[in-house]
N, C-alpha and C. Protein backbone atom coordinates (compact mmCIF):
# COMPACT_ATOMS: atom_id res chain seq x y z
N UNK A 1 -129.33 -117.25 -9.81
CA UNK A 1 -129.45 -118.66 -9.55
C UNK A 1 -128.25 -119.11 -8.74
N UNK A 2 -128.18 -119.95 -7.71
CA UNK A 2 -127.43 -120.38 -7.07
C UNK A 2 -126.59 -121.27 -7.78
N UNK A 3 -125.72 -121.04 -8.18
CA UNK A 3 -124.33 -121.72 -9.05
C UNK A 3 -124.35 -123.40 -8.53
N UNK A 4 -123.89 -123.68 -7.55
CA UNK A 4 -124.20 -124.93 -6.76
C UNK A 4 -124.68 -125.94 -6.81
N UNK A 5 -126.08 -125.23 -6.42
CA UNK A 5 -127.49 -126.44 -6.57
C UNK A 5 -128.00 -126.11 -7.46
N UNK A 6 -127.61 -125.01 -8.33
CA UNK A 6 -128.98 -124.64 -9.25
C UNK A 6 -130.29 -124.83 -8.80
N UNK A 7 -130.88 -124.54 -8.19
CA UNK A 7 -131.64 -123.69 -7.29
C UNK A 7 -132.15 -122.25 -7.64
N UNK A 8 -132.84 -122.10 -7.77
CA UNK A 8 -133.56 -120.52 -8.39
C UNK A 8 -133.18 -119.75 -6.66
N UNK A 9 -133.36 -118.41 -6.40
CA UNK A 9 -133.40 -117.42 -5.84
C UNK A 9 -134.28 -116.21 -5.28
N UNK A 10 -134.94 -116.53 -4.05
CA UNK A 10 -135.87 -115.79 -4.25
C UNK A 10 -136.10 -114.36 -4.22
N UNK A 11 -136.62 -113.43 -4.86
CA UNK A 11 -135.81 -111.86 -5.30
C UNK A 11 -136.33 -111.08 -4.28
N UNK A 12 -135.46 -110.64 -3.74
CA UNK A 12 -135.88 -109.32 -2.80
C UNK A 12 -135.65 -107.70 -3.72
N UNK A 13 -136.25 -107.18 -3.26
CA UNK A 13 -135.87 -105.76 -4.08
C UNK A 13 -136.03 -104.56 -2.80
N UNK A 14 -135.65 -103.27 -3.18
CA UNK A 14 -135.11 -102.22 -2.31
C UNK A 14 -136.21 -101.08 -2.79
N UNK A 15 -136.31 -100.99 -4.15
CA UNK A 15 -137.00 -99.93 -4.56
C UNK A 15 -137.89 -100.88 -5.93
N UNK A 16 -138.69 -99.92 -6.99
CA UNK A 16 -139.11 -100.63 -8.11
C UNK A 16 -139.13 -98.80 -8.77
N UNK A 17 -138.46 -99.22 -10.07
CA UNK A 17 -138.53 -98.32 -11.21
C UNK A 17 -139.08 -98.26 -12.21
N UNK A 18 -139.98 -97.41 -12.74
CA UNK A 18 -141.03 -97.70 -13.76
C UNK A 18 -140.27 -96.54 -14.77
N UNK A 19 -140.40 -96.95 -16.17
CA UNK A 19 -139.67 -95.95 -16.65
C UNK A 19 -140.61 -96.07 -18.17
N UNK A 20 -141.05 -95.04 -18.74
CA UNK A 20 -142.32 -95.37 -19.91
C UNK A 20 -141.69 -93.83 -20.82
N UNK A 21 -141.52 -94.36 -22.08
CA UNK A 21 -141.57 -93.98 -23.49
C UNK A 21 -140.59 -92.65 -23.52
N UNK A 22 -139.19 -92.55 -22.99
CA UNK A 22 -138.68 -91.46 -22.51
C UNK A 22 -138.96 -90.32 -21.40
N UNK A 23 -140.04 -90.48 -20.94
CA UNK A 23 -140.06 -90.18 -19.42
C UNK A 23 -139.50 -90.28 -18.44
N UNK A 24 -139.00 -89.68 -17.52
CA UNK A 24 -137.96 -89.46 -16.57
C UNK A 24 -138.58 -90.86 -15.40
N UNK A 25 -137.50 -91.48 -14.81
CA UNK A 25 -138.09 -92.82 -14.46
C UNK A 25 -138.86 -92.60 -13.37
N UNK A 26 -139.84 -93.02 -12.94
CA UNK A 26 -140.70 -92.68 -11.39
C UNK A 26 -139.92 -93.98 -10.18
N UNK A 27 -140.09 -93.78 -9.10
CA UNK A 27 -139.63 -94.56 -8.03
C UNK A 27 -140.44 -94.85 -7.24
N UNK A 28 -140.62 -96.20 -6.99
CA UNK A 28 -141.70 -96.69 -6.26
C UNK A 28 -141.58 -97.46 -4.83
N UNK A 29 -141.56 -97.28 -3.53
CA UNK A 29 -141.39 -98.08 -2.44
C UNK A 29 -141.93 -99.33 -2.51
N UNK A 30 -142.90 -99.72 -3.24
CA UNK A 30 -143.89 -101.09 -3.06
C UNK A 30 -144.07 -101.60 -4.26
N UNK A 31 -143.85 -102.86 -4.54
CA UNK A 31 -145.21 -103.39 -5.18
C UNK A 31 -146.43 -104.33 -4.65
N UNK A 32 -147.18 -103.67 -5.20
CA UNK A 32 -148.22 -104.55 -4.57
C UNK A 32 -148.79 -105.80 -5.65
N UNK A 33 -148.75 -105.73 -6.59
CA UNK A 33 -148.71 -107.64 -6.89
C UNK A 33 -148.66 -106.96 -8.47
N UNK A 34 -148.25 -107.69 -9.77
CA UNK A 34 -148.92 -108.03 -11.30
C UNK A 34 -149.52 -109.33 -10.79
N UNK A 35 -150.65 -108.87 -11.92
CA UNK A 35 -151.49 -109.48 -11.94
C UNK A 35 -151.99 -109.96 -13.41
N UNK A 36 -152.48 -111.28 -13.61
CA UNK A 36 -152.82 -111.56 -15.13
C UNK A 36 -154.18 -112.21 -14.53
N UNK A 37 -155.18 -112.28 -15.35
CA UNK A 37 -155.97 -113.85 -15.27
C UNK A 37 -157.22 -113.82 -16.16
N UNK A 38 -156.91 -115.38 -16.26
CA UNK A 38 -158.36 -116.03 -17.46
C UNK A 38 -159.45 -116.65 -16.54
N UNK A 39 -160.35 -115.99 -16.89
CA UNK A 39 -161.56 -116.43 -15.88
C UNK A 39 -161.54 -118.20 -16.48
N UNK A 40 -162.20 -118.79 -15.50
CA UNK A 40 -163.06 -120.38 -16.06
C UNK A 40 -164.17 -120.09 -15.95
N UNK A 41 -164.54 -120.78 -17.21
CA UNK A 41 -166.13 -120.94 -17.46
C UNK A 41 -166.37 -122.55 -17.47
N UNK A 42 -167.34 -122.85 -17.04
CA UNK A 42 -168.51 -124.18 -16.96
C UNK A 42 -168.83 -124.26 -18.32
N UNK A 43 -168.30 -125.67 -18.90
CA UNK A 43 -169.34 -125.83 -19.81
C UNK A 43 -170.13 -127.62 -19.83
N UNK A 44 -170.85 -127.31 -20.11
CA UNK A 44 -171.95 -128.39 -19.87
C UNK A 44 -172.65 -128.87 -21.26
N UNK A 45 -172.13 -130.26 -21.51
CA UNK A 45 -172.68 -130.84 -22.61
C UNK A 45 -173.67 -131.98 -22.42
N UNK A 46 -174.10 -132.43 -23.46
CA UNK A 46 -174.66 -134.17 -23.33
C UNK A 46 -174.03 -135.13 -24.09
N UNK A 47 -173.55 -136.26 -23.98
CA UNK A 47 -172.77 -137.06 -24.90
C UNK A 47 -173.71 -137.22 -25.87
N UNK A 48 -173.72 -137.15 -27.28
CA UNK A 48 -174.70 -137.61 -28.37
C UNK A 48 -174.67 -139.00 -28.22
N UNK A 49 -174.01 -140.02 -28.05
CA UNK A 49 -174.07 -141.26 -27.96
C UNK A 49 -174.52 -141.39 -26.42
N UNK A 50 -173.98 -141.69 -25.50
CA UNK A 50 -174.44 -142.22 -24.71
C UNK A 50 -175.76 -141.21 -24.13
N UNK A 51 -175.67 -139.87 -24.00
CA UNK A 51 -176.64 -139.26 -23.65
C UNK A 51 -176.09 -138.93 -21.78
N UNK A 52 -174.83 -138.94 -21.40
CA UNK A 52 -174.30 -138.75 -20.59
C UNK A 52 -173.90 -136.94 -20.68
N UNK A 53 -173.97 -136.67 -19.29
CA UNK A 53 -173.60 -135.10 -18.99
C UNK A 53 -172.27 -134.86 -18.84
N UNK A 54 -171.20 -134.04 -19.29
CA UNK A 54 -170.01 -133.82 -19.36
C UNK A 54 -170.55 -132.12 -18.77
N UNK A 55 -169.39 -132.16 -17.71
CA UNK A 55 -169.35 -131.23 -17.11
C UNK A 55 -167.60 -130.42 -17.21
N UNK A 56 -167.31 -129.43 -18.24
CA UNK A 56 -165.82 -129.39 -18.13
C UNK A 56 -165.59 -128.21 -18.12
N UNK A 57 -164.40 -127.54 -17.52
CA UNK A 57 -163.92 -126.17 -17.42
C UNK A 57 -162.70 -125.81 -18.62
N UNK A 58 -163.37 -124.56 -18.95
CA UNK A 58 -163.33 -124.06 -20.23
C UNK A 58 -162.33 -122.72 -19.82
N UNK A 59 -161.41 -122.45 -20.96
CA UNK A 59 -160.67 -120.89 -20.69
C UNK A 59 -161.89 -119.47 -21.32
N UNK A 60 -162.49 -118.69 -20.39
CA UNK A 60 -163.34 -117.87 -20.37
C UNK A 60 -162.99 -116.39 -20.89
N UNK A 61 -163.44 -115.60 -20.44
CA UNK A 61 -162.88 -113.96 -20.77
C UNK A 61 -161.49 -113.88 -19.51
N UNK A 62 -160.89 -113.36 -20.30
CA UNK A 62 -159.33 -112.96 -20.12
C UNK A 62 -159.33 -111.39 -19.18
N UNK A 63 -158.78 -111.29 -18.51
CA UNK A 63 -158.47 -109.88 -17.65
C UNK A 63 -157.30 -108.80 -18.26
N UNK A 64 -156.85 -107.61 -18.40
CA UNK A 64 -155.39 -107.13 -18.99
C UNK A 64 -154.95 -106.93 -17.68
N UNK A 65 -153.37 -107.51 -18.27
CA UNK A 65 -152.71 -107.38 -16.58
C UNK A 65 -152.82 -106.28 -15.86
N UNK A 66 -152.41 -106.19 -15.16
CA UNK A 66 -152.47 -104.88 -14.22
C UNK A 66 -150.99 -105.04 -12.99
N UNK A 67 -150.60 -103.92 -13.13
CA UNK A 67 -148.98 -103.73 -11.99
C UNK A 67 -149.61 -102.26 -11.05
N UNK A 68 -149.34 -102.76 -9.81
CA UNK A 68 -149.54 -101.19 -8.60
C UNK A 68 -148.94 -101.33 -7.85
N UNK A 69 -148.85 -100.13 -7.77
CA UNK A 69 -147.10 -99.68 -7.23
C UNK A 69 -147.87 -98.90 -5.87
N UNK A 70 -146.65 -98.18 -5.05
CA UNK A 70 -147.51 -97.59 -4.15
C UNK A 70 -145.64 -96.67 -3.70
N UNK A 71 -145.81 -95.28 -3.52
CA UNK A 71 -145.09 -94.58 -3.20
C UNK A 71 -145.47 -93.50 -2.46
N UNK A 72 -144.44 -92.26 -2.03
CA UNK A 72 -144.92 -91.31 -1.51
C UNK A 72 -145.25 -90.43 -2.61
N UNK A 73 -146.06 -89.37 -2.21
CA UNK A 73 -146.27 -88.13 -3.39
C UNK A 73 -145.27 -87.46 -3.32
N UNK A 74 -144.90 -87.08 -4.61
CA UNK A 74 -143.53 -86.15 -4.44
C UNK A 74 -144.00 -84.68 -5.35
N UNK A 75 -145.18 -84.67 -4.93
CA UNK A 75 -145.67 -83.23 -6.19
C UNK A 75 -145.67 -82.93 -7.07
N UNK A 76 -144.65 -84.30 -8.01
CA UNK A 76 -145.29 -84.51 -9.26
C UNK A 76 -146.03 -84.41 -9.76
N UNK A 77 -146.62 -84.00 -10.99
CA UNK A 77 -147.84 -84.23 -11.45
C UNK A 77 -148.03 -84.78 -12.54
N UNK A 78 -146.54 -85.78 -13.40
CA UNK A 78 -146.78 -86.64 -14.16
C UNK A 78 -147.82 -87.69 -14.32
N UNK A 79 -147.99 -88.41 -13.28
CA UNK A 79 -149.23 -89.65 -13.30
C UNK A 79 -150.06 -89.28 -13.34
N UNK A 80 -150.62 -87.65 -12.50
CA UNK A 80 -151.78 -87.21 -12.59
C UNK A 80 -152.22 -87.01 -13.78
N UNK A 81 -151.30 -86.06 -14.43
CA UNK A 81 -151.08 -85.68 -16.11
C UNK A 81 -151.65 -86.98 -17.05
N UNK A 82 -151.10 -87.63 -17.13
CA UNK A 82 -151.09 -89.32 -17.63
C UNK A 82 -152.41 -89.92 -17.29
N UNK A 83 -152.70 -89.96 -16.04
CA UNK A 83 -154.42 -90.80 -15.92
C UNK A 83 -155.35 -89.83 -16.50
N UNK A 84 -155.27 -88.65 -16.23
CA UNK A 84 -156.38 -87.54 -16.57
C UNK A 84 -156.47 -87.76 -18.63
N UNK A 85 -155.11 -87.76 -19.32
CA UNK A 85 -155.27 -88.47 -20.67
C UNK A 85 -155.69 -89.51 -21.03
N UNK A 86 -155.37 -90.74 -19.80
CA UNK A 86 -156.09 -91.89 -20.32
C UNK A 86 -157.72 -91.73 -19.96
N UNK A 87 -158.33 -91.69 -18.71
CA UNK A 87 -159.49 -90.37 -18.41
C UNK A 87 -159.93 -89.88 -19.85
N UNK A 88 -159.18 -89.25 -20.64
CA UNK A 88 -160.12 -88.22 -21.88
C UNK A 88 -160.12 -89.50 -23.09
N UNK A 89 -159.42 -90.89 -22.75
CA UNK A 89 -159.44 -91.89 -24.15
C UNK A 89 -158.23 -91.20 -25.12
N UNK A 90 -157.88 -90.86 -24.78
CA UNK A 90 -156.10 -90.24 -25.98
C UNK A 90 -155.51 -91.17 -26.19
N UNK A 91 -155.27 -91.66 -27.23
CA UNK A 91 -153.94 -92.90 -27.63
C UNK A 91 -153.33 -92.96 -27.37
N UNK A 92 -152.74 -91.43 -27.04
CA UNK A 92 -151.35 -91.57 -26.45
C UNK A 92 -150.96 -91.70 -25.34
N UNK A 93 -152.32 -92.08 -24.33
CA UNK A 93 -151.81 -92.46 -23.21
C UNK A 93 -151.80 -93.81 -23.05
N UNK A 94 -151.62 -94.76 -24.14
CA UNK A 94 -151.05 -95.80 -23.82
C UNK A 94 -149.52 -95.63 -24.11
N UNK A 95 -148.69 -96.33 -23.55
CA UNK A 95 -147.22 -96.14 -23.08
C UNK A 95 -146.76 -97.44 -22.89
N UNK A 96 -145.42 -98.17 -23.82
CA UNK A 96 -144.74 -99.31 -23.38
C UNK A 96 -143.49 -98.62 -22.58
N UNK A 97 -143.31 -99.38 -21.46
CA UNK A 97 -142.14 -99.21 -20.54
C UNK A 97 -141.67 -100.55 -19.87
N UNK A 98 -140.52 -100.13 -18.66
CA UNK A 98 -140.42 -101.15 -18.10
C UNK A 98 -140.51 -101.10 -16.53
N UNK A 99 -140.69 -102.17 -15.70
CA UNK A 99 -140.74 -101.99 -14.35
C UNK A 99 -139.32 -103.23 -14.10
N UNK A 100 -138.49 -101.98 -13.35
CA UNK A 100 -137.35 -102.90 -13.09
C UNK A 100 -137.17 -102.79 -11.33
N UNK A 101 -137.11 -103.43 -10.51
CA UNK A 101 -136.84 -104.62 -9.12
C UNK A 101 -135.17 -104.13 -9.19
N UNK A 102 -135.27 -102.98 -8.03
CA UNK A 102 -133.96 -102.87 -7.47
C UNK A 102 -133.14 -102.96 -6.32
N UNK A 103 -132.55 -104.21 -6.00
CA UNK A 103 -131.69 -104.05 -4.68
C UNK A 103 -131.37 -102.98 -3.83
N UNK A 104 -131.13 -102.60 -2.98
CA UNK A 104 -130.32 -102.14 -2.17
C UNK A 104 -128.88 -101.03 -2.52
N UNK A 105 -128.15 -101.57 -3.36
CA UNK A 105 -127.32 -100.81 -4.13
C UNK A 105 -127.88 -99.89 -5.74
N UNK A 106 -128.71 -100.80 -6.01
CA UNK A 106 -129.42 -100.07 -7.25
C UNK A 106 -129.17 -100.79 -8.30
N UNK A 107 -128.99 -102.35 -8.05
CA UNK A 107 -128.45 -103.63 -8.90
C UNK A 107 -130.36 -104.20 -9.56
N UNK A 108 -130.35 -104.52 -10.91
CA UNK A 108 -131.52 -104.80 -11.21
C UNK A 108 -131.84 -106.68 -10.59
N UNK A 109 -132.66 -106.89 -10.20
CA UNK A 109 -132.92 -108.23 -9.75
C UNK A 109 -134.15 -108.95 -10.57
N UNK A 110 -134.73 -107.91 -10.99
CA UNK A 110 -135.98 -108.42 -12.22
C UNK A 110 -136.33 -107.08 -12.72
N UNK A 111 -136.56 -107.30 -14.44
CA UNK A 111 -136.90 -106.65 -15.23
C UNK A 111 -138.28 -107.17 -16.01
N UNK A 112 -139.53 -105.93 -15.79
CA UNK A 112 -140.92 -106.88 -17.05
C UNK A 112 -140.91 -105.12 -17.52
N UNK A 113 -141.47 -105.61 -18.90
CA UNK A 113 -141.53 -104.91 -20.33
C UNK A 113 -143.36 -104.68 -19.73
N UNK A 114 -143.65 -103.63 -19.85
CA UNK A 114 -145.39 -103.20 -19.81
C UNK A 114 -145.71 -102.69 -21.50
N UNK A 115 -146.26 -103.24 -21.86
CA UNK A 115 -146.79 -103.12 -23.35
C UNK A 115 -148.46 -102.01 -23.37
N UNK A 116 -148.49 -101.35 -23.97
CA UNK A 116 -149.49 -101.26 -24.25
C UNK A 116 -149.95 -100.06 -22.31
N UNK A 117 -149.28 -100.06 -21.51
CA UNK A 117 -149.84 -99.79 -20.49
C UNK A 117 -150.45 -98.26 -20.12
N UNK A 118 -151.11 -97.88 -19.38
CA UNK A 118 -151.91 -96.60 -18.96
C UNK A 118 -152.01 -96.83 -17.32
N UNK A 119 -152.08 -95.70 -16.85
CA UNK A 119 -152.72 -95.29 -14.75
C UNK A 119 -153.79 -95.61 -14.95
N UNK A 120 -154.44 -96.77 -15.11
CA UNK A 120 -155.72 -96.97 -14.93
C UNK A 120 -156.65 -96.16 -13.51
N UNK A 121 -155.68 -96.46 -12.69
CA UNK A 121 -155.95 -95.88 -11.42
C UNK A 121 -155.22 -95.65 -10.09
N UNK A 122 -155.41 -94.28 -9.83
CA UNK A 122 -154.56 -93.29 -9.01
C UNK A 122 -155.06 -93.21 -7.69
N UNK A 123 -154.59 -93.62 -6.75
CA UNK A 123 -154.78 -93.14 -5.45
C UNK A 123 -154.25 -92.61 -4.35
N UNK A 124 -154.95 -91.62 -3.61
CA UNK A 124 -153.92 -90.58 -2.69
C UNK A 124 -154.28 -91.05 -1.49
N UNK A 125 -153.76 -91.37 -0.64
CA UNK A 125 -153.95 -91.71 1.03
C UNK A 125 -154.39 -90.87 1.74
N UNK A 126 -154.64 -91.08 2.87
CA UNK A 126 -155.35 -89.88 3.93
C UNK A 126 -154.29 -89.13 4.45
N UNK A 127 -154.47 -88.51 5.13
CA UNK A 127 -153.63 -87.80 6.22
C UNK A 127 -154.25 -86.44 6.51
N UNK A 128 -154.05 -86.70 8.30
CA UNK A 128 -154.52 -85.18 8.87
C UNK A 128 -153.74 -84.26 8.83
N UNK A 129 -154.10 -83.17 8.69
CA UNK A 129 -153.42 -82.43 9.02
C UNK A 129 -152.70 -81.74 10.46
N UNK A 130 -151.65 -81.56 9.83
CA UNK A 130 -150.65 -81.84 11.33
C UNK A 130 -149.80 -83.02 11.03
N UNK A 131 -150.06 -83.91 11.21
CA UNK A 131 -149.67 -85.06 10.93
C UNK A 131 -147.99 -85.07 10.65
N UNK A 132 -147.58 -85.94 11.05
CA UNK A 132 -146.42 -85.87 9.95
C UNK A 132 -145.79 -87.32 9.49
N UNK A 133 -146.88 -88.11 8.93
CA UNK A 133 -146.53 -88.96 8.19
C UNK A 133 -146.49 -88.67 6.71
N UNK A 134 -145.90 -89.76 5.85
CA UNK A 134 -146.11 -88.84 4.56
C UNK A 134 -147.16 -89.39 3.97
N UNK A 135 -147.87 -88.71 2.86
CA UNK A 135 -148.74 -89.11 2.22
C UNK A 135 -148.46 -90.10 1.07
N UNK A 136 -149.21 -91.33 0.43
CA UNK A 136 -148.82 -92.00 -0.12
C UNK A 136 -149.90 -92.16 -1.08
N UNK A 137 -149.37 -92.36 -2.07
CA UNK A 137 -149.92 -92.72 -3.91
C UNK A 137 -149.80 -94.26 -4.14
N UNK A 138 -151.06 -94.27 -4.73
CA UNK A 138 -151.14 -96.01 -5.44
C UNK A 138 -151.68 -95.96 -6.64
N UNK A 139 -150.66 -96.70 -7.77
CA UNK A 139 -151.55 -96.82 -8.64
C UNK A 139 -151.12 -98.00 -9.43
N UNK A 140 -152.03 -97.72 -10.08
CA UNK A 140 -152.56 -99.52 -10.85
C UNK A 140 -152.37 -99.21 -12.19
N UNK A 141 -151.51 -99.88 -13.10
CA UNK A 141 -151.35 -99.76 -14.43
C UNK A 141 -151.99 -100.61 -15.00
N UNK A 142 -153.01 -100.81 -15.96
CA UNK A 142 -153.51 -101.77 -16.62
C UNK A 142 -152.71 -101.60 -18.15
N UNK A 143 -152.13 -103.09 -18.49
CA UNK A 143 -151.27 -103.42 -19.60
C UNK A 143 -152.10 -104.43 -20.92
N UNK A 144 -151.60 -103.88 -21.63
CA UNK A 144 -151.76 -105.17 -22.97
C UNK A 144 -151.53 -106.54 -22.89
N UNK A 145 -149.69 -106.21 -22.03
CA UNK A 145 -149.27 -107.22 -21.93
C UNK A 145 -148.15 -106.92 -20.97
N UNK A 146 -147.80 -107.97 -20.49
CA UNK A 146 -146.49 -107.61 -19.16
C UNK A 146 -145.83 -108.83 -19.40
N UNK A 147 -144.41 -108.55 -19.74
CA UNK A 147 -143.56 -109.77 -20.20
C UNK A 147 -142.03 -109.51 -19.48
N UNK A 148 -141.95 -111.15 -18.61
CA UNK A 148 -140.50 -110.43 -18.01
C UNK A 148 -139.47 -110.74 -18.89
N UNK A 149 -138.70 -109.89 -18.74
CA UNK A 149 -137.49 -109.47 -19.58
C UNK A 149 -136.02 -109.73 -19.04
């Protein structure tokens, strides 16, 4: 926060670190958004007295957050390991961790707690062969709960 004006700050970050249940931390170039949301639902009454239509928006079915990251492949095969368990329904591939927002020097700028979270879903990028760009991984954690910390 800007001492000053008190004024909030808006966070840039360098890298993002995901780090889950003593697992060695993964490193991520991107994020691509968390996400939460409560659908609206329509609901539609009649006034018993007057016999008038009330038309009002209602909190509906709820979504579990979801965080996706997007990096290069590094031949790991932890996440693979990890979705393929959540894939078979194993308990134990749910996992609380944290995703921490790192500067430039390796200074934390935001920290959220993932509760409850799993690789819902893994994705590998294209590339020809020959090529020499690198190949890149995305994936999408779906959470219980995502609380910043």
């Amino acid at each position: 926060m800007n001492s000053q004006q008190g004024e909030p700050q808006a966070i840039s970050a360098a890298r993002f670190v995901v780090s889950f249940d003593g697992a060695a931390p993964t490193y991520f170039s991107e994020l691509s958004g968390i996400t939460s949301e409560v659908e609206a639902t329509e609901y539609i009454a009649a006034n018993a007295r007057t016999g008038a239509i009330v038309h009002t928006k209602q909190f509906g079915k709820t979504k579990p957050p979801t965080v996706t990251l997007k990096r290069g492949v590094d031949g790991t095969a932890f996440l693979l390991a990890w979705h393929a368990a959540a894939r078979a329904g194993r308990p134990d591939a749910r996992k609380t961790g944290t995703l921490e927002l790192q500067n430039a020097a390796g200074l934390p700028q935001a920290r959220y707690r993932l509760l409850g979270a799993w690789p819902s879903k893994v994705e590998i990028g294209n590339l020809k062969a020959g090529a020499s760009e690198i190949v890149m991984e995305n994936v999408t954690f779906t959470c219980e709960e995502v609380i910043p910390i």
